[in-house]
Protein backbone atom coordinates (compact mmCIF):
# COMPACT_ATOMS: atom_id res chain seq x y z
CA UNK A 1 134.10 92.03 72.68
CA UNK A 2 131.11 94.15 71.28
CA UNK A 3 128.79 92.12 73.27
CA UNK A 4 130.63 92.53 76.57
CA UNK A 5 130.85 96.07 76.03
CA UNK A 6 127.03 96.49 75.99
CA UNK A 7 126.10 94.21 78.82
CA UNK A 8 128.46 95.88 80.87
CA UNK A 9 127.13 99.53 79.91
CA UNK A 10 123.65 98.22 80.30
CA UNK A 11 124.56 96.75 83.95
CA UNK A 12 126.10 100.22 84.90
CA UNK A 13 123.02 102.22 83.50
CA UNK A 14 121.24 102.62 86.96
CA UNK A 15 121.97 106.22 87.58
CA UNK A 16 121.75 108.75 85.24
CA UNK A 17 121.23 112.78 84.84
CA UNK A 18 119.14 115.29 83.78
CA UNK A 19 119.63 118.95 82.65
CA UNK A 20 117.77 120.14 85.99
CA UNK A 21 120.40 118.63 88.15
CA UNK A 22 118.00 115.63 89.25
CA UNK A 23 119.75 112.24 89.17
CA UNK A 24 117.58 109.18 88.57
CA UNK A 25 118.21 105.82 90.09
CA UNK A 26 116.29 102.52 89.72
CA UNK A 27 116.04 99.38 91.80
CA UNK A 28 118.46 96.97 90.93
CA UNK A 29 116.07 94.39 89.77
CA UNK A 30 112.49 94.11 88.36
CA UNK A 31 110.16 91.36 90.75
CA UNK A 32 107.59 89.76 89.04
CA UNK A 33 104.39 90.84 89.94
CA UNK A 34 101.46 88.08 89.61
CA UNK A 35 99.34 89.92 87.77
CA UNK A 36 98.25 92.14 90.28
CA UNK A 37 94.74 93.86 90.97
CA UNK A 38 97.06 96.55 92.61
CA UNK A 39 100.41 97.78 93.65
CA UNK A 40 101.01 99.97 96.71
CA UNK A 41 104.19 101.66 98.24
CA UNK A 42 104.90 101.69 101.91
CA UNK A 43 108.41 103.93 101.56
CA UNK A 44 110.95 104.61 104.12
CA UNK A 45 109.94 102.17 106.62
CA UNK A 46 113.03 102.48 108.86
CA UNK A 47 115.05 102.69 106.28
CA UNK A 48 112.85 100.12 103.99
CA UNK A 49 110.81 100.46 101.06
CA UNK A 50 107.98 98.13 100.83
CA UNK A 51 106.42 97.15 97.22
CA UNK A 52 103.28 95.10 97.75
CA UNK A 53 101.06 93.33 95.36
CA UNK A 54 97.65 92.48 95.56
CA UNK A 55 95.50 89.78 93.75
CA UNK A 56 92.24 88.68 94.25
CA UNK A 57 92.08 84.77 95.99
CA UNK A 58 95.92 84.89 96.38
CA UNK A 59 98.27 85.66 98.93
CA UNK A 60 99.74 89.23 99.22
CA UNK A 61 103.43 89.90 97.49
CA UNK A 62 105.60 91.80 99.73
CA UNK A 63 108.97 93.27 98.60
CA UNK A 64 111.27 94.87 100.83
CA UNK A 65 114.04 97.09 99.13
CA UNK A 66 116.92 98.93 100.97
CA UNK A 67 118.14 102.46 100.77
CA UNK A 68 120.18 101.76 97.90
CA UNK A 69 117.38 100.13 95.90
CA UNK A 70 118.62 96.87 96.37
CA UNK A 71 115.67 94.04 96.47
CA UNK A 72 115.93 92.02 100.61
CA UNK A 73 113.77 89.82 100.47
CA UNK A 74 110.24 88.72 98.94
CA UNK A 75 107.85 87.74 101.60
CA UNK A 76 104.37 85.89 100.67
CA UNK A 77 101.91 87.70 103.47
CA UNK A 78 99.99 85.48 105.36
CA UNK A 79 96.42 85.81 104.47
CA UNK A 80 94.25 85.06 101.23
CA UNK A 81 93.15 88.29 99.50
CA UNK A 82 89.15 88.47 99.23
CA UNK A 83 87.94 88.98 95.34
CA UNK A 84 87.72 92.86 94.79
CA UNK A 85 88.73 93.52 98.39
CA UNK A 86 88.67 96.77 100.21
CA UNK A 87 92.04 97.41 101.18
CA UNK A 88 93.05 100.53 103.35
CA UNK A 89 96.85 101.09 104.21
CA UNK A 90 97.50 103.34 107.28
CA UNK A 91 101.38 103.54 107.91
CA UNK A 92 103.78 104.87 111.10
CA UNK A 93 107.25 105.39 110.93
CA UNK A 94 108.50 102.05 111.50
CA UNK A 95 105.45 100.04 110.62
CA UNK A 96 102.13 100.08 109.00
CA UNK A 97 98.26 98.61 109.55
CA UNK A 98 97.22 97.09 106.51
CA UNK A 99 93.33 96.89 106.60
CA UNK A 100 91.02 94.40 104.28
CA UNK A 101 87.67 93.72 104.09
CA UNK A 102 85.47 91.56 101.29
CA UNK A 103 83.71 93.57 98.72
CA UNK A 104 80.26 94.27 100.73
CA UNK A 105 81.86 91.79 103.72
CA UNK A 106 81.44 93.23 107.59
CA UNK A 107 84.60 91.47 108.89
CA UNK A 108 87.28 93.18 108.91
CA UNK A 109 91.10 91.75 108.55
CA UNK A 110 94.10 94.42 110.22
CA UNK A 111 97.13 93.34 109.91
CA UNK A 112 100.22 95.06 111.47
CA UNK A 113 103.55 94.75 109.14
CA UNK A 114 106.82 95.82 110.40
CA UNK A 115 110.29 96.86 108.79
CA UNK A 116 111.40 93.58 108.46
CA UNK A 117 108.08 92.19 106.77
CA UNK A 118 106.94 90.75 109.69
CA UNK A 119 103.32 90.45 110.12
CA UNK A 120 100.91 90.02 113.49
CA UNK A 121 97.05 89.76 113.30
CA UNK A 122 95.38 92.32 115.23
CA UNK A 123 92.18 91.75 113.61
CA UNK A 124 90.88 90.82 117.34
CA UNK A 125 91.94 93.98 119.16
CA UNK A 126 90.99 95.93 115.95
CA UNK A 127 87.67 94.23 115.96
CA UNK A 128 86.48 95.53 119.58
CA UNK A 129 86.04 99.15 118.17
CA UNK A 130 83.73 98.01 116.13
CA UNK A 131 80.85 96.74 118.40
CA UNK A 132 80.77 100.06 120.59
CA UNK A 133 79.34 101.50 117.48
CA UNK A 134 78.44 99.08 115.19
CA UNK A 135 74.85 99.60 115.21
CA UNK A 136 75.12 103.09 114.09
CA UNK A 137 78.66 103.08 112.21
CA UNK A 138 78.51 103.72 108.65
CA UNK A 139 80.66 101.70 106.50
CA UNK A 140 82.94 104.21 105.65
CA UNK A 141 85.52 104.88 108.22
CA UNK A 142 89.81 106.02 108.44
CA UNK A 143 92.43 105.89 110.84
CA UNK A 144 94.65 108.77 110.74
CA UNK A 145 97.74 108.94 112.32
CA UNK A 146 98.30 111.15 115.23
CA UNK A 147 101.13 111.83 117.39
CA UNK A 148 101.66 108.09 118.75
CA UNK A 149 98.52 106.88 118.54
CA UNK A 150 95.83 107.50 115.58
CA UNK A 151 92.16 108.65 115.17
CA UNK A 152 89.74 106.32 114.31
CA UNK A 153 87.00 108.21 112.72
CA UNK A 154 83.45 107.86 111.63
CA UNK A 155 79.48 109.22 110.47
CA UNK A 156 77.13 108.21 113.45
CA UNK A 157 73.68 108.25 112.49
CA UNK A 158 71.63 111.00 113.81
CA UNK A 159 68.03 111.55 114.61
CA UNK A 160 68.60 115.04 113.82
CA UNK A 161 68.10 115.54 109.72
CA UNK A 162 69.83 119.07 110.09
CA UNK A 163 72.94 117.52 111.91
CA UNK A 164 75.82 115.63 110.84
CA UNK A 165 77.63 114.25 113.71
CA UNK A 166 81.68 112.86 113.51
CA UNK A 167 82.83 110.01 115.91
CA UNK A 168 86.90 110.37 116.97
CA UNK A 169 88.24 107.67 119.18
CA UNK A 170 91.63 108.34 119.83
CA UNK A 171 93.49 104.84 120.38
CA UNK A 172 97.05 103.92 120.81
CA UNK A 173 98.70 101.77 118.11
CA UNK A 174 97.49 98.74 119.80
CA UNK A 175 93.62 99.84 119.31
CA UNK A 176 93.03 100.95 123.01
CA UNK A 177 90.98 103.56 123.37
CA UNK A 178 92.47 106.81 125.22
CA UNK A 179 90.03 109.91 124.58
CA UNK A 180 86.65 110.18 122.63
CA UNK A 181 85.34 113.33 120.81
CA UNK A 182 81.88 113.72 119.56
CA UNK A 183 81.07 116.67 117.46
CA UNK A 184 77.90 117.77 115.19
CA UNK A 185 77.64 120.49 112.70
CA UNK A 186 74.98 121.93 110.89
CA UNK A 187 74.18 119.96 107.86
CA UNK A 188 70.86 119.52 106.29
CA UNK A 189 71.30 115.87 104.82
CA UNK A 190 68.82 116.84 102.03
CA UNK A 191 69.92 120.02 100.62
CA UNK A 192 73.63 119.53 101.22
CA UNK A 193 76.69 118.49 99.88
CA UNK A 194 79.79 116.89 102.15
CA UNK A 195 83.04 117.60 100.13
CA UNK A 196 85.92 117.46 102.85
CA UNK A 197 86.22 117.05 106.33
CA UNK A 198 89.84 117.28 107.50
CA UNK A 199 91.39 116.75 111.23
CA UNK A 200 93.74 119.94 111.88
CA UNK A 201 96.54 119.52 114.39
CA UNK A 202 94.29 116.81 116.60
CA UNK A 203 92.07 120.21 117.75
CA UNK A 204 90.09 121.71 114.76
CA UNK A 205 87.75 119.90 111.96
CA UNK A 206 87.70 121.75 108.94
CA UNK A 207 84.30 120.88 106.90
CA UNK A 208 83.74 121.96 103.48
CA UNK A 209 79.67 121.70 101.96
CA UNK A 210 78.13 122.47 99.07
CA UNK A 211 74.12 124.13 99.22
CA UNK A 212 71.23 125.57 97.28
CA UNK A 213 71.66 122.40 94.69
CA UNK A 214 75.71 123.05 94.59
CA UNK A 215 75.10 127.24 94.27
CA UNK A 216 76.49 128.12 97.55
CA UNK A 217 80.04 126.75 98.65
CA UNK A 218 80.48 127.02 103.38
CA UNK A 219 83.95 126.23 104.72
CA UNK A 220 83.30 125.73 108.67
CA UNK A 221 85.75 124.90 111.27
CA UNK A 222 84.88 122.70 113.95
CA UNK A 223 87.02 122.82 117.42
CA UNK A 224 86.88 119.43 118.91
CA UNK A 225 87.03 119.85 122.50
CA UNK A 226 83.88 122.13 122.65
CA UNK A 227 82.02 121.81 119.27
CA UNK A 228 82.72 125.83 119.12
CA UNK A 229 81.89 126.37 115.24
CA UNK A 230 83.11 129.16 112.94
CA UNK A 231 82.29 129.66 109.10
CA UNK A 232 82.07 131.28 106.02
CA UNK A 233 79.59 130.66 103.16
CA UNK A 234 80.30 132.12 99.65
CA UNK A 235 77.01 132.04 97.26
CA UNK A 236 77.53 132.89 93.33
CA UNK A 237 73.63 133.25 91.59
CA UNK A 238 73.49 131.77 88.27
CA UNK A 239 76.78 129.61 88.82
CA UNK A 240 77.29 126.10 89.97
CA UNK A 241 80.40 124.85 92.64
CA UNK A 242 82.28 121.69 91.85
CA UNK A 243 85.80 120.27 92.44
CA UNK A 244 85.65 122.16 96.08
CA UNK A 245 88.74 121.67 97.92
CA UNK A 246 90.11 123.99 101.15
CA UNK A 247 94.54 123.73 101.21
CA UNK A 248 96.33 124.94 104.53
CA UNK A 249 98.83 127.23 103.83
CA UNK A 250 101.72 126.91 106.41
CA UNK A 251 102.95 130.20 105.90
CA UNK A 252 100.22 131.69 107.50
CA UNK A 253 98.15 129.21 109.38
CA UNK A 254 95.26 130.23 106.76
CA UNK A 255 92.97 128.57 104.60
CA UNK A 256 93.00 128.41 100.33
CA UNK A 257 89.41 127.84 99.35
CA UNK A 258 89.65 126.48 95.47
CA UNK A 259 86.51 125.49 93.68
CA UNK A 260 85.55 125.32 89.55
CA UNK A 261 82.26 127.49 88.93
CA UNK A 262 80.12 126.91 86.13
CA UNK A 263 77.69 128.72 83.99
CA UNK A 264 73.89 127.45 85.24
CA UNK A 265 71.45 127.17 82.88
CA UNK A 266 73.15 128.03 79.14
CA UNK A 267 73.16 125.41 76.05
CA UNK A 268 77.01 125.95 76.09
CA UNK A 269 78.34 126.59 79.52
CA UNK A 270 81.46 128.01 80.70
CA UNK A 271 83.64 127.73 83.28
CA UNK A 272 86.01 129.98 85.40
CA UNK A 273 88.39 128.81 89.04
CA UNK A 274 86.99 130.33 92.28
CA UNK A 275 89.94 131.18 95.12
CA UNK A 276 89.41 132.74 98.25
CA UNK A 277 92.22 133.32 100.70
CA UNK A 278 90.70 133.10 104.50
CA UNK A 279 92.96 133.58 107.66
CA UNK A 280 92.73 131.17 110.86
CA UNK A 281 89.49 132.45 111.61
CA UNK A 282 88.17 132.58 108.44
CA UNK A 283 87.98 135.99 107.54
CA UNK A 284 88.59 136.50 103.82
CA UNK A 285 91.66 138.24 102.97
CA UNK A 286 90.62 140.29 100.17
CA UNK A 287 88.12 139.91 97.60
CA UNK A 288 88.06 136.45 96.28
CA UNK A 289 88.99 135.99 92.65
CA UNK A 290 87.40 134.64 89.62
CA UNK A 291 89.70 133.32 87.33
CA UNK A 292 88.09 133.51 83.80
CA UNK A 293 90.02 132.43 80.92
CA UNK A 294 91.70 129.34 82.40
CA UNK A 295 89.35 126.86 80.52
CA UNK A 296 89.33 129.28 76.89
CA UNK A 297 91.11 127.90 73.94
CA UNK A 298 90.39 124.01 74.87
CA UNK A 299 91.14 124.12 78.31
CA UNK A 300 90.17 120.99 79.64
CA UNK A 301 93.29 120.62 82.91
CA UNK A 302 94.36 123.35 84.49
CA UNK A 303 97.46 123.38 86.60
CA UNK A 304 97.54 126.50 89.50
CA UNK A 305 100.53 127.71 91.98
CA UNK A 306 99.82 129.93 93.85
CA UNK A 307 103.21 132.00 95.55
CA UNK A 308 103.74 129.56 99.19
CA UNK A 309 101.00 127.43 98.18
CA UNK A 310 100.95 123.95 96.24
CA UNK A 311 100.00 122.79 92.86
CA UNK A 312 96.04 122.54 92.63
CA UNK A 313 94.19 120.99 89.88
CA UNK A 314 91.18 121.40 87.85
CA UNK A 315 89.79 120.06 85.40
CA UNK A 316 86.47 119.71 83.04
CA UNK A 317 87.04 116.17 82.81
CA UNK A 318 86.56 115.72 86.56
CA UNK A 319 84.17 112.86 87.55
CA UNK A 320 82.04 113.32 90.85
CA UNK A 321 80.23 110.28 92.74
CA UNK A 322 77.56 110.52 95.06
CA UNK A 323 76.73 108.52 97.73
CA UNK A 324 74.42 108.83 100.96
CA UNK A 325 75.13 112.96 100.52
CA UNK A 326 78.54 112.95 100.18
CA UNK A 327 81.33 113.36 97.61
CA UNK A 328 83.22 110.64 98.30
CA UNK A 329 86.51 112.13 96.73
CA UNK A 330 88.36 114.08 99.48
CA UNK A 331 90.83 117.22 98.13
CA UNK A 332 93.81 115.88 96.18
CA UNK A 333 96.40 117.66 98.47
CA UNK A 334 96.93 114.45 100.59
CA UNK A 335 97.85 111.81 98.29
CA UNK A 336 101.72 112.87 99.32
CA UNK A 337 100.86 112.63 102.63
CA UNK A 338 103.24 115.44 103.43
CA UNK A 339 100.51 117.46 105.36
CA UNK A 340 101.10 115.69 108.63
CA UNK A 341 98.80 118.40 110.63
CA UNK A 342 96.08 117.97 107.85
CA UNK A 343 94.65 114.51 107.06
CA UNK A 344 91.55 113.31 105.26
CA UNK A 345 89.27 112.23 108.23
CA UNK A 346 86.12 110.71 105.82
CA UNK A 347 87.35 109.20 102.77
CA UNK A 348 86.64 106.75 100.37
CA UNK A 349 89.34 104.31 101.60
CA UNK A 350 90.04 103.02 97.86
CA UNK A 351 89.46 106.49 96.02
CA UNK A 352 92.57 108.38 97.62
CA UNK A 353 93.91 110.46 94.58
CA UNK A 354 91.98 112.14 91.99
CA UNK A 355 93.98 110.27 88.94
CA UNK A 356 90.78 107.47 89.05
CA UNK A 357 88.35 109.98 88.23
CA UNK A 358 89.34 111.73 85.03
CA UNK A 359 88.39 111.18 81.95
CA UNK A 360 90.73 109.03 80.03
CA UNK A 361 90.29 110.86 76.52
CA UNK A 362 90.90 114.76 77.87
CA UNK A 363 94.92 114.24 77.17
CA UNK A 364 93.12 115.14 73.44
CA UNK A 365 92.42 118.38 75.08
CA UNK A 366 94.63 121.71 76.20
CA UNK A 367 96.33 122.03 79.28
CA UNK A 368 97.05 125.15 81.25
CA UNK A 369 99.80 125.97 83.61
CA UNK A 370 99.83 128.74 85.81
CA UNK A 371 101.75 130.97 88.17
CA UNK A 372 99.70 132.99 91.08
CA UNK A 373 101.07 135.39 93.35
CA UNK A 374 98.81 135.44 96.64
CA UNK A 375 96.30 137.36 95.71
CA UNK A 376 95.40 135.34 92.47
CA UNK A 377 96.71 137.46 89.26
CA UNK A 378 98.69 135.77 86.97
CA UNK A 379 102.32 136.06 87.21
CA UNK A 380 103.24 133.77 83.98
CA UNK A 381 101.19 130.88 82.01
CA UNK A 382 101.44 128.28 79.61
CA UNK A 383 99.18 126.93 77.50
CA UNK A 384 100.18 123.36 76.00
CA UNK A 385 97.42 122.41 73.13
CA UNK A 386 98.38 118.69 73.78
CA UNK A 387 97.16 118.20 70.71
CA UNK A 388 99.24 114.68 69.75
CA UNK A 389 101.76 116.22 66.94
CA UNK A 390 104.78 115.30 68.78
CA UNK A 391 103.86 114.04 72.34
CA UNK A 392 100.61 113.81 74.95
CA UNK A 393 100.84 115.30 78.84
CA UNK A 394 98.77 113.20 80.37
CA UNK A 395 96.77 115.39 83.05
CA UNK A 396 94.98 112.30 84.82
CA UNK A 397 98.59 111.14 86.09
CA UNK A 398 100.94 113.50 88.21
CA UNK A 399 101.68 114.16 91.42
CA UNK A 400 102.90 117.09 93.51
CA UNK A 401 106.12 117.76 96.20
CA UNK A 402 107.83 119.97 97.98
CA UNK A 403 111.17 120.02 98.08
CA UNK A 404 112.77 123.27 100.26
CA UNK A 405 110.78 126.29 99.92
CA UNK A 406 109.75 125.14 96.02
CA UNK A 407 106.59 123.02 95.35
CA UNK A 408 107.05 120.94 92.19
CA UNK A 409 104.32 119.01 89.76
CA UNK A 410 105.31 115.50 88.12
CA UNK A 411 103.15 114.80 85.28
CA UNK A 412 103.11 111.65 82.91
CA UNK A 413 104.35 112.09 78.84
CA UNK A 414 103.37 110.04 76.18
CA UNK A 415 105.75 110.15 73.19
CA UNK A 416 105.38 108.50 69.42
CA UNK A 417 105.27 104.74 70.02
CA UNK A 418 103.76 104.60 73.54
CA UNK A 419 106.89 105.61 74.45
CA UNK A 420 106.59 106.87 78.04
CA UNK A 421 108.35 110.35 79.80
CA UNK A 422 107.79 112.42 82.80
CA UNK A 423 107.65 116.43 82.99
CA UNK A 424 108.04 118.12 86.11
CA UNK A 425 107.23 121.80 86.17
CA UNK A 426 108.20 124.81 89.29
CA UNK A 427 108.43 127.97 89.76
CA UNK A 428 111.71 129.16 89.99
CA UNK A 429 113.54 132.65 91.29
CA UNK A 430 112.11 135.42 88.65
CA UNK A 431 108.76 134.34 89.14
CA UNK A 432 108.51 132.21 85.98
CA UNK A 433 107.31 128.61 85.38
CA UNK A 434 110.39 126.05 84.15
CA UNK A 435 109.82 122.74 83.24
CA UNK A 436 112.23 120.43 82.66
CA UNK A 437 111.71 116.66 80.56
CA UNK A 438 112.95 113.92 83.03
CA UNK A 439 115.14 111.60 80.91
CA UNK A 440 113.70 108.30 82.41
CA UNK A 441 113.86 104.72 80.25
CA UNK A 442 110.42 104.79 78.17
CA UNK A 443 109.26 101.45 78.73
CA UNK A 444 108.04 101.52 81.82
CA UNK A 445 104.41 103.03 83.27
CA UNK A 446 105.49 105.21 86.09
CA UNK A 447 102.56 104.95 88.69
CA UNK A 448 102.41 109.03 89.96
CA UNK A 449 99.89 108.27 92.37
CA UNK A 450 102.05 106.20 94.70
CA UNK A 451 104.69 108.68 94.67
CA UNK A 452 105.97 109.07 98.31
CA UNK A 453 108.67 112.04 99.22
CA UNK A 454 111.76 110.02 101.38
CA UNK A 455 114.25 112.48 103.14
CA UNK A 456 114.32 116.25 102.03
CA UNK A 457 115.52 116.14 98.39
CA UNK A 458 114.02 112.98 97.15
CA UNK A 459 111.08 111.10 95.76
CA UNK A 460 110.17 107.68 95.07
CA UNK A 461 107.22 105.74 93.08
CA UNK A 462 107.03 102.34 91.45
CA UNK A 463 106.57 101.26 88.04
CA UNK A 464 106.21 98.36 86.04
CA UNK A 465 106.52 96.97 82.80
CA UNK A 466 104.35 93.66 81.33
CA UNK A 467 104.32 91.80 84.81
CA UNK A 468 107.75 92.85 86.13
CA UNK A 469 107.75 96.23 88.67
CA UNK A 470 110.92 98.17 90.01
CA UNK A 471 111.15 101.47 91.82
CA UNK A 472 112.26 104.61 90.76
CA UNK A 473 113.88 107.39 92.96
CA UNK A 474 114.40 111.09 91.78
CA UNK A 475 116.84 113.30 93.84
CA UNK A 476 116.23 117.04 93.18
CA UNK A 477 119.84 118.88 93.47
């Protein structure tokens, strides 16, 4: 009787409760995952959530769950995954392209995969972009959704060494091409740094550089239609940029310019956060701030809110990469993909969240949380040694959403045992920063950076466990 007791409690256990009111639910059933190179989530695909597997010389695992977490159907997709392939995912409301390409290949597979797992080859249609420019199309390229149709985006190679000019063909979802913009900026290839370029609204491209060897940080913003440019350059002598990154703030249609500076030239350098506030036109509003004890006592991760903004994060452990003059790790406010009027336009297509490039051994380090009002000061703070006496944050796994008028961080735990927890962390109504220990089962790896918001109150990421992998839904009440 003992025995049926338990199984029947452990069959019921799928829902539970935290303190902060946010009720957990898992799928129903782990799927075994072939030992997979990757896993991706497509959620709320018409009402679907889509958990796909990829492995090198096999065929892609699809795994269609409903609303209520229930597993439909597995679906084998039909085509052989390449050895380390490049794989690009670039999803609509009711279906998604799925993109691959062999590691240094020029053919390119796209693949369009519906609710119901259905897949059609549109590697054809998707194939006649390609020669209009492929004799001067860099390698790196995205699609970004817009409106009905998306932007297909890429570097053309100039002439012009002081130039850097962006290729947007605006197709339909069928790959035919409706309008064409062709825009250049100044950028002297040699001297300077490309750290962003973002589409705004379909109108505006918003390019952030680095200059004078990573001493001068220039936001500009480019207006499509006429190649009318505006910008503003902020230089800092004896102090390096890095971890640049410009956030749109809804609230006011204005820019948050965010940036680590760095002490040039000592044996033991130090570090401080750079903000600037800039309205639509860029004008700074107000002096920008120099935060200068966020990295003291440790300080390796710092976690910032400012008031109507969104978690930002920096961190000493931050790994850049180079290639052809440009960073090829676009600002970490996109990996939700909530910003619908502000997606990456160049990005590494593998390299979409920051969680890759951290250094795995700063969770040794301290970790600093902090609350902003808009003009920078510090409202409240915490600083967490994260030392290993009791438990580890882990600072190289977390995401960010909004839920309301709150923005929330989701951060990995790791207790005694490899036990695994979560932490989420807000700001609540007197200004203060709560966090709150999410009471999920500590076996399983919770993968953050696949964390997709579904509805208005709820989130959803994948983990797994050995081979087996399962979804996990939070709903913040």
């Amino acid at each position: 009787m003992k025995i049926l007791i338990v199984v029947f409690l452990l069959s019921c256990s799928v829902t539970a409760y935290t303190q902060s009111k946010a009720r957990i639910a898992y799928s129903r059933e782990n799927v075994f995952i072939d030992n997979a190179d990757k896993i991706d989530l497509i959620a709320n695909l018409a009402g679907n959530h889509h958990l796909l597997g990829f492995t090198g010389q096999k065929k892609t695992q699809l795994f269609i769950f409903n609303t209520r977490l229930e597993l439909q159907k597995k679906i084998l997709l039909p085509f052989v995954l390449p050895e380390k392939a490049e794989i690009r995912i670039t999803r609509f409301n009711v279906f998604y392209y799925l993109c691959v390409r062999a590691r240094f290949g020029v053919k390119f597979q796209m693949w369009k995969i519906d609710a119901d797992g259905s897949a059609s080859d549109l590697s054809a249609a998707f194939e006649k972009l390609l020669p209009v420019t492929s004799y001067q199309v860099e390698p790196e390229f995205q699609l970004v959704p817009y409106q009905q149709g998306l932007f297909f985006t890429y570097h053309s190679n100039s002439a012009d060494a002081e130039k850097n000019t962006v290729v947007l063909l605006h197709t339909d979802t069928a790959f035919k091409i409706l309008a064409m913009h062709k825009v250049q900026y100044d950028f002297k290839k040699d001297e300077e740094l490309l750290r962003q370029e973002t589409i705004m609204f379909g109108k505006y491209l918003l390019v952030l550089k680095t200059a004078r060897s990573n001493t001068a940080l220039e936001v500009m913003k480019v207006n499509l239609a006429t190649g009318f440019t505006i910008k503003n350059l902020f230089y800092s002598a004896g102090h390096l940029y890095s971890q640049p990154a410009a956030h749109y703030n809804a609230y006011d249609s204005g820019i948050t310019v965010t940036a680590q500076l760095t002490d040039m030239g000592r044996y033991i350098s130090r570090s401080y956060v750079f903000i600037s506030r800039l309205n639509k036109i860029l004008i700074e509003q107000g002096k920008p701030a120099v935060l200068k004890a966020q990295f003291n006592k440790n300080t390796h991760s710092n976690f910032l809110l400012m008031e109507g903004g969104k978690w930002l994060c920096l961190t000493q452990g931050y790994q850049q990469l180079k290639k052809s003059g440009q960073d090829n790790i676009v600002s970490y406010q996109n990996y939700m993909q909530e910003d619908s009027a502000m997606l990456p336009a160049v990005a590494n297509p593998v390299a979409t969240n920051i969680e890759k490039y951290f250094n795995w051994n700063i969770q040794e380090h301290g970790i600093r949380f902090s609350l902003l009002d808009k003009t920078a000061a510090i409202l409240n703070e915490r600083y967490e040694p994260n030392n290993k006496d009791f438990y580890s944050i882990l600072p190289n796994k977390f995401t960010r959403f909004n839920i309301g008028d709150k923005d929330y961080l989701l951060l990995g735990q790791r207790f005694v045992n490899r036990r695994n927890g979560l932490l989420m962390a807000y700001a609540n109504e007197e200004k203060k920063l709560d966090y709150i220990n999410i009471g999920v089962n500590f076996r399983n790896e919770y993968l953050l950076s696949k964390c997709q918001k579904i509805g208005q109150k709820k989130i959803i990421m994948p983990y797994i466990r050995w081979r087996n992998a399962g979804l996990l839904q939070l709903t913040i009440e």
